[in-house]
N, C-alpha and C. Protein backbone atom coordinates (compact mmCIF):
# COMPACT_ATOMS: atom_id res chain seq x y z
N UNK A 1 0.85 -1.19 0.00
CA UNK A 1 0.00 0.00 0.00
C UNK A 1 0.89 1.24 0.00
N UNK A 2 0.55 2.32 -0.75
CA UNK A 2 1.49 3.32 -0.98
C UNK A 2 1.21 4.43 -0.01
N UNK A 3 2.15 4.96 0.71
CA UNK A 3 2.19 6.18 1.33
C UNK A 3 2.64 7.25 0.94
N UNK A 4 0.98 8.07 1.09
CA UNK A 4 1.59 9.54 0.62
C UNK A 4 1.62 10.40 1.71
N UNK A 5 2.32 11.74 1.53
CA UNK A 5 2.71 12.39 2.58
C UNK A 5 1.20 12.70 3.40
N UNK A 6 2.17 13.28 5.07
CA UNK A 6 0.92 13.77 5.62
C UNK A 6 0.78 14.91 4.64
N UNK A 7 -0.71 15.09 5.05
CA UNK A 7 -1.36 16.26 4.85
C UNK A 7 -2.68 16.48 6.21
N UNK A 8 -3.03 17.16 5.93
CA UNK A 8 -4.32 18.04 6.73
C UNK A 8 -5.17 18.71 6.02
N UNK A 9 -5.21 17.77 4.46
CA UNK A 9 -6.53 18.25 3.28
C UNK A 9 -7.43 17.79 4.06
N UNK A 10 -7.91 16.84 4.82
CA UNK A 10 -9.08 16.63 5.56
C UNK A 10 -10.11 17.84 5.76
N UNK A 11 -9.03 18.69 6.04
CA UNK A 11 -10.15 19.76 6.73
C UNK A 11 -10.77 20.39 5.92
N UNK A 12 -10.97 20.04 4.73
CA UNK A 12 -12.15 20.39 3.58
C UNK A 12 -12.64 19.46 2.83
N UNK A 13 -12.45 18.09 3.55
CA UNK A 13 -12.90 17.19 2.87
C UNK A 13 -14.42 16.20 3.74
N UNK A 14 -15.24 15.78 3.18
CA UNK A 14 -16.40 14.95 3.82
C UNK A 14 -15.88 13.44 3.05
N UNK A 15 -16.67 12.71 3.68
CA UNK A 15 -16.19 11.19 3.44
C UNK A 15 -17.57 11.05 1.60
N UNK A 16 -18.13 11.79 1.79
CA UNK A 16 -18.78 12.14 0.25
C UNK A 16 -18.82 10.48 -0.03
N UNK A 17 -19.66 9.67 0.40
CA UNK A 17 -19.99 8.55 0.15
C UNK A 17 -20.55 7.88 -1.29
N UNK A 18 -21.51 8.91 -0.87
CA UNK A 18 -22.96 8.93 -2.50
C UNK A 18 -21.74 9.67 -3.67
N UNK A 19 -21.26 10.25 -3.39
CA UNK A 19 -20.31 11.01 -4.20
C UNK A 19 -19.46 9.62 -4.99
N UNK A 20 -18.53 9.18 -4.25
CA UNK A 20 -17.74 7.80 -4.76
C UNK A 20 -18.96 6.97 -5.31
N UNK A 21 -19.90 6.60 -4.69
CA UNK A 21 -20.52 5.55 -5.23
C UNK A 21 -21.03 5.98 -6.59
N UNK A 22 -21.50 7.19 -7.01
CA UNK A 22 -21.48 7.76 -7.93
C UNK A 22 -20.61 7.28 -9.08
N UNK A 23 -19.61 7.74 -8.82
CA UNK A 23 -18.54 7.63 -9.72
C UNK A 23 -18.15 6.34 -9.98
N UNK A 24 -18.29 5.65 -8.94
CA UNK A 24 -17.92 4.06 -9.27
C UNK A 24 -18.89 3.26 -10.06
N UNK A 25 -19.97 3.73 -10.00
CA UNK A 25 -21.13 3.32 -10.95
C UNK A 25 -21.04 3.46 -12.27
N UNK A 26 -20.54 5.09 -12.56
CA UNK A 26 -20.59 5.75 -13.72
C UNK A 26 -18.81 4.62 -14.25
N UNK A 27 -17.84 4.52 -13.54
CA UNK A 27 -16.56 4.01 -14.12
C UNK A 27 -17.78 2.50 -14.42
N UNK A 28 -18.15 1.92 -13.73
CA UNK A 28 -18.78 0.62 -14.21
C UNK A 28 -19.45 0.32 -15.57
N UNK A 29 -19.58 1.60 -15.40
CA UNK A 29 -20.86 1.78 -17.01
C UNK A 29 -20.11 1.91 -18.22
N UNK A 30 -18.57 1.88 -17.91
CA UNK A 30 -17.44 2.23 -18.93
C UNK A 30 -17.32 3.80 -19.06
N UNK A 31 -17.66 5.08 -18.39
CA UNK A 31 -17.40 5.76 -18.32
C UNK A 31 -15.85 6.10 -17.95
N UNK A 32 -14.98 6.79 -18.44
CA UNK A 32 -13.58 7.08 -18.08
C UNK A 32 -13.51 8.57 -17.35
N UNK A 33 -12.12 8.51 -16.49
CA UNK A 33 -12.39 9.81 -15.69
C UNK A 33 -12.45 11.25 -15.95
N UNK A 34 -12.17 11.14 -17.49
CA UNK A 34 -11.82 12.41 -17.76
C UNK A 34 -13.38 12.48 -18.49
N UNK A 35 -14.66 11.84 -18.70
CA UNK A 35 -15.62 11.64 -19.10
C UNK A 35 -16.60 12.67 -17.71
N UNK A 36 -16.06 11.81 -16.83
CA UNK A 36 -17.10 12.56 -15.12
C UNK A 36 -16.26 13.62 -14.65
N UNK A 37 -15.07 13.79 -15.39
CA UNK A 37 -14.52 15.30 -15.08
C UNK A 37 -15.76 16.35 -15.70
N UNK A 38 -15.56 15.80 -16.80
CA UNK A 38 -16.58 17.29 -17.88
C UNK A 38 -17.82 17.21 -17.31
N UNK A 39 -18.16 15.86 -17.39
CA UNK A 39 -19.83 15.68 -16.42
C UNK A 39 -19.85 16.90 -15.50
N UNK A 40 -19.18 17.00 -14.41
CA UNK A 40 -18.91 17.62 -13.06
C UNK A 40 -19.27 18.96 -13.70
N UNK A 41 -18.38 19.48 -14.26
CA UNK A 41 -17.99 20.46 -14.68
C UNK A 41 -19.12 21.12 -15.42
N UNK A 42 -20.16 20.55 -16.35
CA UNK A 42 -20.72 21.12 -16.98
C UNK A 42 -22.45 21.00 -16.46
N UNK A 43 -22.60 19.82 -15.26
CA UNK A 43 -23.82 19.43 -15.23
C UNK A 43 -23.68 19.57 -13.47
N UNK A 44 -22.95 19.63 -12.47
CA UNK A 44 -22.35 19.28 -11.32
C UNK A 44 -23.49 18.20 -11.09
N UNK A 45 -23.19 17.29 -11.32
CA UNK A 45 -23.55 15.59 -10.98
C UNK A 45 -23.46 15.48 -9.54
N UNK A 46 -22.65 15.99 -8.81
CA UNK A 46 -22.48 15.49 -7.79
C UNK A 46 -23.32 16.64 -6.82
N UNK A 47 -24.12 17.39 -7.15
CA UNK A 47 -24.66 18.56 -6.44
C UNK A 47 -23.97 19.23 -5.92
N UNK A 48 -22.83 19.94 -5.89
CA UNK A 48 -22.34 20.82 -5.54
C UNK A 48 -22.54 22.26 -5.24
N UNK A 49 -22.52 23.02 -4.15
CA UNK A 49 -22.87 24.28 -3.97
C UNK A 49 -22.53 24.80 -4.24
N UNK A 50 -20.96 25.23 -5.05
CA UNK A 50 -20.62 26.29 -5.81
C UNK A 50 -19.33 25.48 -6.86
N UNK A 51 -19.14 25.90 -8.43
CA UNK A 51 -17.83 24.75 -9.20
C UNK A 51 -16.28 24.46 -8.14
N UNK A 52 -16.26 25.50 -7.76
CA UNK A 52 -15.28 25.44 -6.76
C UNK A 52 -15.60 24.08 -6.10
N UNK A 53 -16.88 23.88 -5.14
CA UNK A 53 -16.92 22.70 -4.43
C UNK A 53 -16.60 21.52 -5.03
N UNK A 54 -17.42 21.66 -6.53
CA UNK A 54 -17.76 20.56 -7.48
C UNK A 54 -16.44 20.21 -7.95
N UNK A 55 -15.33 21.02 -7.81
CA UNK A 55 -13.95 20.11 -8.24
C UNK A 55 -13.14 19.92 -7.20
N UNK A 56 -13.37 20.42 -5.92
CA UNK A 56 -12.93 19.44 -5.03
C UNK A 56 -13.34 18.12 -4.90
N UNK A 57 -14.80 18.03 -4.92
CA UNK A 57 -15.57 16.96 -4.71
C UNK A 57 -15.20 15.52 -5.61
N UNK A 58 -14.89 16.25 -6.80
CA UNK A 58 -14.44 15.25 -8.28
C UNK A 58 -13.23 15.22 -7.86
N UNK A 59 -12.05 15.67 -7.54
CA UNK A 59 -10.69 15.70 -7.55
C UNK A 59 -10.45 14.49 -6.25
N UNK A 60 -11.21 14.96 -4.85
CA UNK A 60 -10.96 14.05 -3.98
C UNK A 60 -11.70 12.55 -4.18
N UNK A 61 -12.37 12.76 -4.25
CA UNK A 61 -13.36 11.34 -4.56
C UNK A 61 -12.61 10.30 -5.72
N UNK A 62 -12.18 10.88 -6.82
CA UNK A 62 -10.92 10.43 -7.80
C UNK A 62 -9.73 9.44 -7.30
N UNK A 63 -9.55 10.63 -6.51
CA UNK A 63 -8.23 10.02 -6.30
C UNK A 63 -8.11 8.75 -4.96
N UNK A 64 -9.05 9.06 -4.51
CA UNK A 64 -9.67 7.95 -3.56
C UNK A 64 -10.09 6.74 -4.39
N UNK A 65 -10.64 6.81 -5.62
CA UNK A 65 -10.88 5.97 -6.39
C UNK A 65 -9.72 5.17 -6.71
N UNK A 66 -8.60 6.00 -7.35
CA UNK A 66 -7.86 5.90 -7.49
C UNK A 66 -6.50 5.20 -6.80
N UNK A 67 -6.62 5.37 -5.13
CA UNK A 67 -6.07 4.74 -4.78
C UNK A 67 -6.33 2.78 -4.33
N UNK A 68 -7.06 2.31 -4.99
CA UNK A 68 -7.63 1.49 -5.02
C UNK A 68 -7.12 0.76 -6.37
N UNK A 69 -7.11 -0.39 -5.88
CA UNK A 69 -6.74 -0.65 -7.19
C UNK A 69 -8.26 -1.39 -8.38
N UNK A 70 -8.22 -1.17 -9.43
CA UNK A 70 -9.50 -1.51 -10.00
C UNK A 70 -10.42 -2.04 -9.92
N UNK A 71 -9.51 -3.24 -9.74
CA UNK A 71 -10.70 -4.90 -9.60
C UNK A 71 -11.44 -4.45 -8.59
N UNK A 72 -11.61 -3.62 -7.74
CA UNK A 72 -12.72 -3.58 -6.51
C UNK A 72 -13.92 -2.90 -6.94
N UNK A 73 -14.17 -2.66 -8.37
CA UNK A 73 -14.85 -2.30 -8.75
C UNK A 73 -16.35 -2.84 -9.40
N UNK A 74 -15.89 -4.21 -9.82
CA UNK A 74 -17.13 -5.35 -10.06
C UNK A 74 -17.57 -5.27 -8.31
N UNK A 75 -16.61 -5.90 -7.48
CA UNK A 75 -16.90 -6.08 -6.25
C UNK A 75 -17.51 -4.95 -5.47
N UNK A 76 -17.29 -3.99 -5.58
CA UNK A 76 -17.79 -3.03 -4.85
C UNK A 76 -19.70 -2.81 -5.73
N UNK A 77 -19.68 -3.48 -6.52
CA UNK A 77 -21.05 -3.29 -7.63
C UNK A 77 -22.25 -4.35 -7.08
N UNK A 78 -21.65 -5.13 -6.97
CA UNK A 78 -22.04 -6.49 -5.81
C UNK A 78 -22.23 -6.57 -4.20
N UNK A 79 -21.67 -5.35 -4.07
CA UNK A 79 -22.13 -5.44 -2.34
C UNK A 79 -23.23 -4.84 -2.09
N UNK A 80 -23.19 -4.94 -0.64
CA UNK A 80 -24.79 -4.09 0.14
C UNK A 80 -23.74 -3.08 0.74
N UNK A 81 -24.58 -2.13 0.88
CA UNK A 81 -24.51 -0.40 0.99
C UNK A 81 -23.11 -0.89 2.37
N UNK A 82 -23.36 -1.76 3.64
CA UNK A 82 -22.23 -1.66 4.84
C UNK A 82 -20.78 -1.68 4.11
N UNK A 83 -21.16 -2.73 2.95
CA UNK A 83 -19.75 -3.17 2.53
C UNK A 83 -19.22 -2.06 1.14
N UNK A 84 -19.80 -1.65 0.66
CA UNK A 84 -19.54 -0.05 -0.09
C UNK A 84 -18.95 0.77 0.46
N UNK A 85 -19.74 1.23 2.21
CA UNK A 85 -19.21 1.77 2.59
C UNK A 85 -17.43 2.03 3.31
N UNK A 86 -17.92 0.63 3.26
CA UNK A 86 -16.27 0.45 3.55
C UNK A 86 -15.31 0.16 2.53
N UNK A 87 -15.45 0.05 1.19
CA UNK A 87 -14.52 0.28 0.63
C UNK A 87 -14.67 1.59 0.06
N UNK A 88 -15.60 2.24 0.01
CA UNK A 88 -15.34 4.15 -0.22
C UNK A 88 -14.50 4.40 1.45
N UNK A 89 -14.17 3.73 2.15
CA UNK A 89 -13.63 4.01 3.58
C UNK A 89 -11.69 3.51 3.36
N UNK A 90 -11.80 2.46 2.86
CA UNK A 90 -10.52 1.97 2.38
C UNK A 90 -10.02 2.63 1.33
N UNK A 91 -10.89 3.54 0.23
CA UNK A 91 -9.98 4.48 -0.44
C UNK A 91 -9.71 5.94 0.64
N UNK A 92 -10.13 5.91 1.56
CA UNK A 92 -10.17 7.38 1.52
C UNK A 92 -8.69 6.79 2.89
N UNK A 93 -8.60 6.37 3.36
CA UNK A 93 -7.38 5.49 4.61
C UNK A 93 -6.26 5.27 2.90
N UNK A 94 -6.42 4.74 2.29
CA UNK A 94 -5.48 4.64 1.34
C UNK A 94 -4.80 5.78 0.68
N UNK A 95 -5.70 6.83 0.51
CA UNK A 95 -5.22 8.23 -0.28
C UNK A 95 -4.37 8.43 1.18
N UNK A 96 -5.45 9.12 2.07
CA UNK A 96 -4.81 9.99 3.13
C UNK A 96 -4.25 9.26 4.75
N UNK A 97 -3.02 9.45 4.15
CA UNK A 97 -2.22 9.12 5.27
C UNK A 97 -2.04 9.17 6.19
N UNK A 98 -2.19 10.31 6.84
CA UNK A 98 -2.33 10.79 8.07
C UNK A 98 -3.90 10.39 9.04
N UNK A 99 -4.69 10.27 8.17
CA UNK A 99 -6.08 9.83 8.99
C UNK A 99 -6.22 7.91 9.29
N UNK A 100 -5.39 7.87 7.73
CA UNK A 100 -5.14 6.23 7.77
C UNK A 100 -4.13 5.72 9.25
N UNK A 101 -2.92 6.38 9.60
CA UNK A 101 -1.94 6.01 10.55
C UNK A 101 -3.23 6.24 11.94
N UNK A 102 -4.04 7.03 11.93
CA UNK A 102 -4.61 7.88 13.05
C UNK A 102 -5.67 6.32 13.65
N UNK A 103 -6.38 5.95 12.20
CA UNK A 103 -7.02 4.80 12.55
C UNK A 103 -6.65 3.24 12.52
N UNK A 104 -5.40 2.93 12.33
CA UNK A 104 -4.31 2.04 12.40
C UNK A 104 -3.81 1.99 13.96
N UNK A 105 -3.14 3.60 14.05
CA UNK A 105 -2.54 3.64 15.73
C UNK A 105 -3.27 3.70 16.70
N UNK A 106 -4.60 4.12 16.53
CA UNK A 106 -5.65 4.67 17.74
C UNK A 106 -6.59 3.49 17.57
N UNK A 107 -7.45 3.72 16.39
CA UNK A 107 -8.90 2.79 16.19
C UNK A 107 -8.49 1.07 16.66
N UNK A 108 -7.03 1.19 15.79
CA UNK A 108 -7.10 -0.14 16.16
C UNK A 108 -6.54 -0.89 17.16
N UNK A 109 -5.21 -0.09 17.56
CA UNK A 109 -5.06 -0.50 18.87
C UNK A 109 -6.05 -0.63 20.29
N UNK A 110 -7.17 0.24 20.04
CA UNK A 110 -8.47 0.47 21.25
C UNK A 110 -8.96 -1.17 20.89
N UNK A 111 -9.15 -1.34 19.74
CA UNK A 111 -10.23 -3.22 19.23
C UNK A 111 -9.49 -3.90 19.93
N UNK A 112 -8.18 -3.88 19.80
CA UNK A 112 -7.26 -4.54 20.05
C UNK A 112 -7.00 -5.12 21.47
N UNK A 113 -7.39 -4.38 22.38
CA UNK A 113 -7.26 -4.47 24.02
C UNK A 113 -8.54 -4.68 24.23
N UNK A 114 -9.85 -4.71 23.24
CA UNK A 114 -10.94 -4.11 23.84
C UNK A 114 -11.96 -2.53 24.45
N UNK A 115 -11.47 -1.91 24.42
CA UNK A 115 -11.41 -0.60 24.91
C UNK A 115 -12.49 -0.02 23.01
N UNK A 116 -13.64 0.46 23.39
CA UNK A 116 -14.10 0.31 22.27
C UNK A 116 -14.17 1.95 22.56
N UNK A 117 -14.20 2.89 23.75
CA UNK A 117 -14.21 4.40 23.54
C UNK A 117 -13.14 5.44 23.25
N UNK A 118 -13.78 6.37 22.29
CA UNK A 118 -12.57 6.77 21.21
C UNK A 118 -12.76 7.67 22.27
N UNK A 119 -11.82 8.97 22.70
CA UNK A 119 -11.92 9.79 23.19
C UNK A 119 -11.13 11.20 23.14
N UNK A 120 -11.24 12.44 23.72
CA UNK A 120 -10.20 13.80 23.26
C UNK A 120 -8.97 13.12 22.85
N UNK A 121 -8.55 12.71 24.36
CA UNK A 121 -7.37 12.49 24.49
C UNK A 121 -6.59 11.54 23.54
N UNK A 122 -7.36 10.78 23.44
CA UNK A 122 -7.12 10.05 22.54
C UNK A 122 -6.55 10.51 20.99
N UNK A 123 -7.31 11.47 20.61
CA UNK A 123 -6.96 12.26 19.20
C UNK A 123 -5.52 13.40 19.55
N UNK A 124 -6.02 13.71 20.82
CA UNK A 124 -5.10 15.07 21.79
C UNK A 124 -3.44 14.55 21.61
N UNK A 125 -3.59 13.09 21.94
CA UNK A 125 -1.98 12.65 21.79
C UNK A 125 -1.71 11.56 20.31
N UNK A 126 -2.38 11.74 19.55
CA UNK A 126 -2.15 11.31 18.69
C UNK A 126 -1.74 12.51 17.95
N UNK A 127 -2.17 13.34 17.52
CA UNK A 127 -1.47 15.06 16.97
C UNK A 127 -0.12 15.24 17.82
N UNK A 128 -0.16 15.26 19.24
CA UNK A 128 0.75 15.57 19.79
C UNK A 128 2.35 14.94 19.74
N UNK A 129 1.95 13.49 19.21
CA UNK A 129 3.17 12.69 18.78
C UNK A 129 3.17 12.98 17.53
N UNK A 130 2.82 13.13 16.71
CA UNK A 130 3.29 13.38 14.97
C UNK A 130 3.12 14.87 15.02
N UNK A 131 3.35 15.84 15.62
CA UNK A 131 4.01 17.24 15.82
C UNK A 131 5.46 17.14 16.28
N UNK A 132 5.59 16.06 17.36
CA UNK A 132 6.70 16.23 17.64
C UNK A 132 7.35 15.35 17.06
N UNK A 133 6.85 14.39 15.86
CA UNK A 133 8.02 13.90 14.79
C UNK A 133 8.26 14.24 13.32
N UNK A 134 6.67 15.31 13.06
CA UNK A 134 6.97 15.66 12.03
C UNK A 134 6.84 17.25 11.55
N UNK A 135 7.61 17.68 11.06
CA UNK A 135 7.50 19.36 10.76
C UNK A 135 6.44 19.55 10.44
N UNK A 136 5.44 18.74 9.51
CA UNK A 136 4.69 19.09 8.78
C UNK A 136 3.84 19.35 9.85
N UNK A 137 3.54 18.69 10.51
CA UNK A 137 2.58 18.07 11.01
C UNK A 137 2.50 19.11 12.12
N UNK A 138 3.70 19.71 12.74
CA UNK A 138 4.04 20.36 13.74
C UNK A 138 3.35 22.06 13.78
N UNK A 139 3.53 22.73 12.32
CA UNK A 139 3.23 23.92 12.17
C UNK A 139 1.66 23.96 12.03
N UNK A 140 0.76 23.04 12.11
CA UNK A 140 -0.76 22.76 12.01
C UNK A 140 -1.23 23.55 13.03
N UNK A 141 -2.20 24.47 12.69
CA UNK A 141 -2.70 25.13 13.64
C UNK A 141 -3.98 25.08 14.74
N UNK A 142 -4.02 25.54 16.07
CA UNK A 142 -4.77 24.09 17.13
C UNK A 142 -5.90 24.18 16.06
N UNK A 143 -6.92 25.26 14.99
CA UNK A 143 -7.96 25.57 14.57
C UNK A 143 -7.88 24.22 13.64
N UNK A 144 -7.05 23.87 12.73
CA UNK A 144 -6.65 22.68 12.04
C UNK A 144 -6.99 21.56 12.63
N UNK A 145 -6.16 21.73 13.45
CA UNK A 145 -6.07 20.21 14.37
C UNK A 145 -7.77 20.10 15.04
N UNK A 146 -8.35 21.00 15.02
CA UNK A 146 -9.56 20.44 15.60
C UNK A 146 -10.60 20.41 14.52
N UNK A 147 -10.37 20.94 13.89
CA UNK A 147 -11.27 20.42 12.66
C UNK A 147 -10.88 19.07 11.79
N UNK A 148 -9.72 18.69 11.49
CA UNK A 148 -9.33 17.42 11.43
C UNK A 148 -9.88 16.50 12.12
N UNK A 149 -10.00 16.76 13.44
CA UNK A 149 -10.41 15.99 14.64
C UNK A 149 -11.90 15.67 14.65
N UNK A 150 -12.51 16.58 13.99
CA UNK A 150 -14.09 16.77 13.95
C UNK A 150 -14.35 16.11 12.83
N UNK A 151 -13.38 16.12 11.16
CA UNK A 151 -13.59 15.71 10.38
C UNK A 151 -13.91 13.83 10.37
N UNK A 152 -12.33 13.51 10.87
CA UNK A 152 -12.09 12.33 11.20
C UNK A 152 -13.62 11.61 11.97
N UNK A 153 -13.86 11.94 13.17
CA UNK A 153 -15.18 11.47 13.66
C UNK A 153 -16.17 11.53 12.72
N UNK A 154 -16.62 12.63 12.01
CA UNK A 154 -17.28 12.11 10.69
C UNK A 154 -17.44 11.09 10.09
N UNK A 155 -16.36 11.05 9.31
CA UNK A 155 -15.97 10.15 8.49
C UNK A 155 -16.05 9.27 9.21
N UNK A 156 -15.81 8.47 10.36
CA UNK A 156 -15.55 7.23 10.69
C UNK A 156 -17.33 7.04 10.95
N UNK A 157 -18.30 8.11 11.06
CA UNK A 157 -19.59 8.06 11.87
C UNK A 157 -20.24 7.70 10.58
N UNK A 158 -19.99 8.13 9.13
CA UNK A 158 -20.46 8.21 7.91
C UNK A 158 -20.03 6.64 7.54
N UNK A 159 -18.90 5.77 7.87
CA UNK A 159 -18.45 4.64 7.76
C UNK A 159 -19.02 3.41 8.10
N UNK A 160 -20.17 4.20 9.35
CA UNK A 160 -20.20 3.01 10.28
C UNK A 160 -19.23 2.51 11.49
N UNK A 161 -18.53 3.53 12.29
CA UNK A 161 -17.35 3.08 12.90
C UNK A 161 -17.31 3.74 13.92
N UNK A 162 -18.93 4.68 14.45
CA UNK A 162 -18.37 5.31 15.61
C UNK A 162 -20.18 5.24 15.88
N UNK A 163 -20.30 5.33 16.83
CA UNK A 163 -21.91 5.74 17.43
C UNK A 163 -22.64 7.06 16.72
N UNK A 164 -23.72 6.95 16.77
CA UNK A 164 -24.60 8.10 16.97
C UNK A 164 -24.53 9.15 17.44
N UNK A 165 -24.06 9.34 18.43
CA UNK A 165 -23.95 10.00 19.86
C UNK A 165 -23.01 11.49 19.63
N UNK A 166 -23.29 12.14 18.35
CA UNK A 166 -22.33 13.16 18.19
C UNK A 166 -21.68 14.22 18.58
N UNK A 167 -23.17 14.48 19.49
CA UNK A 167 -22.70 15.47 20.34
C UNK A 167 -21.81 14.88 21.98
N UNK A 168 -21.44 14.16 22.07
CA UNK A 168 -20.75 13.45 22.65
C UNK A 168 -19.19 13.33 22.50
N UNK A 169 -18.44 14.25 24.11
CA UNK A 169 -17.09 14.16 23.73
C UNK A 169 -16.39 12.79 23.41
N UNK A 170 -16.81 11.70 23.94
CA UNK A 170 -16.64 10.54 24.37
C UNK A 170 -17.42 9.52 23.10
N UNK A 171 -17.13 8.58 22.70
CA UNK A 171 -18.03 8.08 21.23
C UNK A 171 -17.50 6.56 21.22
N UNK A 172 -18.40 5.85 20.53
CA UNK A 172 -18.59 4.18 20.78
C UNK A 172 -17.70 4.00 19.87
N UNK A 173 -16.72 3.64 19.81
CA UNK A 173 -16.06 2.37 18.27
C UNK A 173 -16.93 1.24 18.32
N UNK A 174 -17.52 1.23 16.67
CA UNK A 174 -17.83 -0.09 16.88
C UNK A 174 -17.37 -0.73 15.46
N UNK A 175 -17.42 -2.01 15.75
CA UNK A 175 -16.26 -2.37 15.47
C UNK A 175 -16.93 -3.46 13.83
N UNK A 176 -16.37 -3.14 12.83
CA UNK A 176 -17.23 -3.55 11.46
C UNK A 176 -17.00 -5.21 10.90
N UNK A 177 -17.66 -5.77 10.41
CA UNK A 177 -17.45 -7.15 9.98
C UNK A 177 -17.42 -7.10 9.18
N UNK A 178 -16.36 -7.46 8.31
CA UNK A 178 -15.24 -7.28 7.40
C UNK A 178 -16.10 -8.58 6.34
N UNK A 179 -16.96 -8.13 5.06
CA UNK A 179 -17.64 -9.26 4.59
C UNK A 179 -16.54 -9.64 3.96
N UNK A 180 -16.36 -11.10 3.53
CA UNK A 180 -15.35 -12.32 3.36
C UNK A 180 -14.70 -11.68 1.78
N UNK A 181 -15.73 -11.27 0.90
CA UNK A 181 -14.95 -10.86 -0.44
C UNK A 181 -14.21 -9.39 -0.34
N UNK A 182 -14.49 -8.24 0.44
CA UNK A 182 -13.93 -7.07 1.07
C UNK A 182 -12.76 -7.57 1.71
N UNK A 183 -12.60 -8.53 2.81
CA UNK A 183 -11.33 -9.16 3.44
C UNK A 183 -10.16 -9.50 2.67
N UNK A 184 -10.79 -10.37 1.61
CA UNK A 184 -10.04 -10.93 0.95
C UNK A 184 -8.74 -10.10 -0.33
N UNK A 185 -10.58 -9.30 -0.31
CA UNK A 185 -9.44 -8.54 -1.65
C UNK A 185 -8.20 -7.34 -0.73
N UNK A 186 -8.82 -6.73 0.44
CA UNK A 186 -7.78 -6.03 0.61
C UNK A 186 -6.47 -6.54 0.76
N UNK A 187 -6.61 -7.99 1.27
CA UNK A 187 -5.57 -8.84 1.54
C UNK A 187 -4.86 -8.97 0.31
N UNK A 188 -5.45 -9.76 -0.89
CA UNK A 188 -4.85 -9.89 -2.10
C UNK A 188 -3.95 -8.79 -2.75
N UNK A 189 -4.35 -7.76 -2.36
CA UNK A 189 -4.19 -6.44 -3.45
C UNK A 189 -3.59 -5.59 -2.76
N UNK A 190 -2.89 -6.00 -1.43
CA UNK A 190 -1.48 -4.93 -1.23
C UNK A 190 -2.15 -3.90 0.21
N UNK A 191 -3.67 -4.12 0.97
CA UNK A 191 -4.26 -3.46 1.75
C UNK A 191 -4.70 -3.88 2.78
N UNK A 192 -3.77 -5.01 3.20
CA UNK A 192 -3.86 -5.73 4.71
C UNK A 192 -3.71 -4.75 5.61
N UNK A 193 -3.05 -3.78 5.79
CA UNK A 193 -2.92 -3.07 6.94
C UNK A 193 -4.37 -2.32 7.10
N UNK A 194 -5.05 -1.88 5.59
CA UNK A 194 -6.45 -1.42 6.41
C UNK A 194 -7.50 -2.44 6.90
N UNK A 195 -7.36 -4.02 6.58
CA UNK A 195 -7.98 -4.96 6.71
C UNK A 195 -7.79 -5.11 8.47
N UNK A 196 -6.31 -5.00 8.89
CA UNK A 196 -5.92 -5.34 10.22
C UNK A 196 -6.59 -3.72 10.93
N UNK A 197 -6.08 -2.89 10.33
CA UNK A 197 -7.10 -1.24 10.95
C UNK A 197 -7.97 -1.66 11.56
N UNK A 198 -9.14 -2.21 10.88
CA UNK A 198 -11.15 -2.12 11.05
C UNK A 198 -11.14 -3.35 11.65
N UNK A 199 -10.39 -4.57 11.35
CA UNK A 199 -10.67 -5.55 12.49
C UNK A 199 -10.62 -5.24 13.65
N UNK A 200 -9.01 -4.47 13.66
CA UNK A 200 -8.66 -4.68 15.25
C UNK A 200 -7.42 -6.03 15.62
N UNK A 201 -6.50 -6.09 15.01
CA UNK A 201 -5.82 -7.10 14.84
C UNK A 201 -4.54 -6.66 14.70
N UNK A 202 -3.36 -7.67 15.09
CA UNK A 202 -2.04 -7.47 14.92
C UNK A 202 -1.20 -7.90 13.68
């Protein structure tokens, strides 16, 4: 699985679910990307509130696509909506690195002991150790870091991977069942580490 640098694009990004599934439909139909580029662009397919949004929305969702490797694409055509969701969840841990390590080091180490509540602190020293190992990461500002923080719970709540309970400092991990052809392929195709992530496994 390829690592790209941190970043902290999160903080303008939604886990845009219907968005990917979108697109993965339209690539199914033999549509090519530079086909749902112009789409975007000329029709905003994806409902977008202003073109500005509408090519973030196409650009991130892409490349999330993108980090995936193809074949998950019959497969992802064949599942029920839990198991979609989690592979629009495995591209978006695959693109972005920094949210991927966050739910690798935190999400899964908590499955791992048992300990199913995500909490501040929890996110509080996870920033706080990759500031103090990485520059990038370091000059992030607290306004950043907490919107990241807000993003991330999203996304994992949009996944299926955190409770209801939003207004809640404190929030349930719960913990996803990995259907057997989703398992398999991440395994096959170079994406065991997000397979071991969402289990909860060493």
């Amino acid at each position: 699985m390829k690592r790209n640098k941190y970043s902290a694009g999160a903080v303008k990004f939604s886990f845009w679910f219907m968005e990917f599934r979108k697109e993965v439909q339209m690539l199914s139909s033999g549509k090519m990307f530079d086909e749902i580029k112009k789409l975007n662009e000329d029709e905003n397919i994806f409902g977008a509130s202003t073109p500005a949004r509408a090519k973030v929305i196409y650009s991130t969702v892409t490349n999330r696509i993108q980090s995936l490797d193809d074949s998950f694409i019959p497969l992802f055509m064949d599942s029920d909506v839990s198991t979609q969701k989690l592979f629009a969840l495995a591209g978006t841990l695959a693109h972005d690195t920094l949210f991927f390590d966050f739910v690798y080091e935190v999400v899964r180490e908590k499955l791992i002991i048992g300990n199913n509540t995500l909490t501040p602190a929890d996110f509080n020293i996870y920033f706080k150790n990759k500031q103090e190992q990485y520059p990038e990461i370091e000059k992030l500002t607290e306004a950043t870091i907490k919107k990241l923080i807000r993003n991330y719970k999203t996304m994992l709540f949009e996944a299926g991977l955190l409770d209801e309970n939003t207004r809640a400092s404190e929030r349930k991990i719960i913990k996803p069942i990995l259907d057997s052809v989703l398992k398999h392929w991440l395994d096959d195709y170079g994406y065991g580490p997000i397979a071991k992530a969402l289990e909860g496994i060493r």
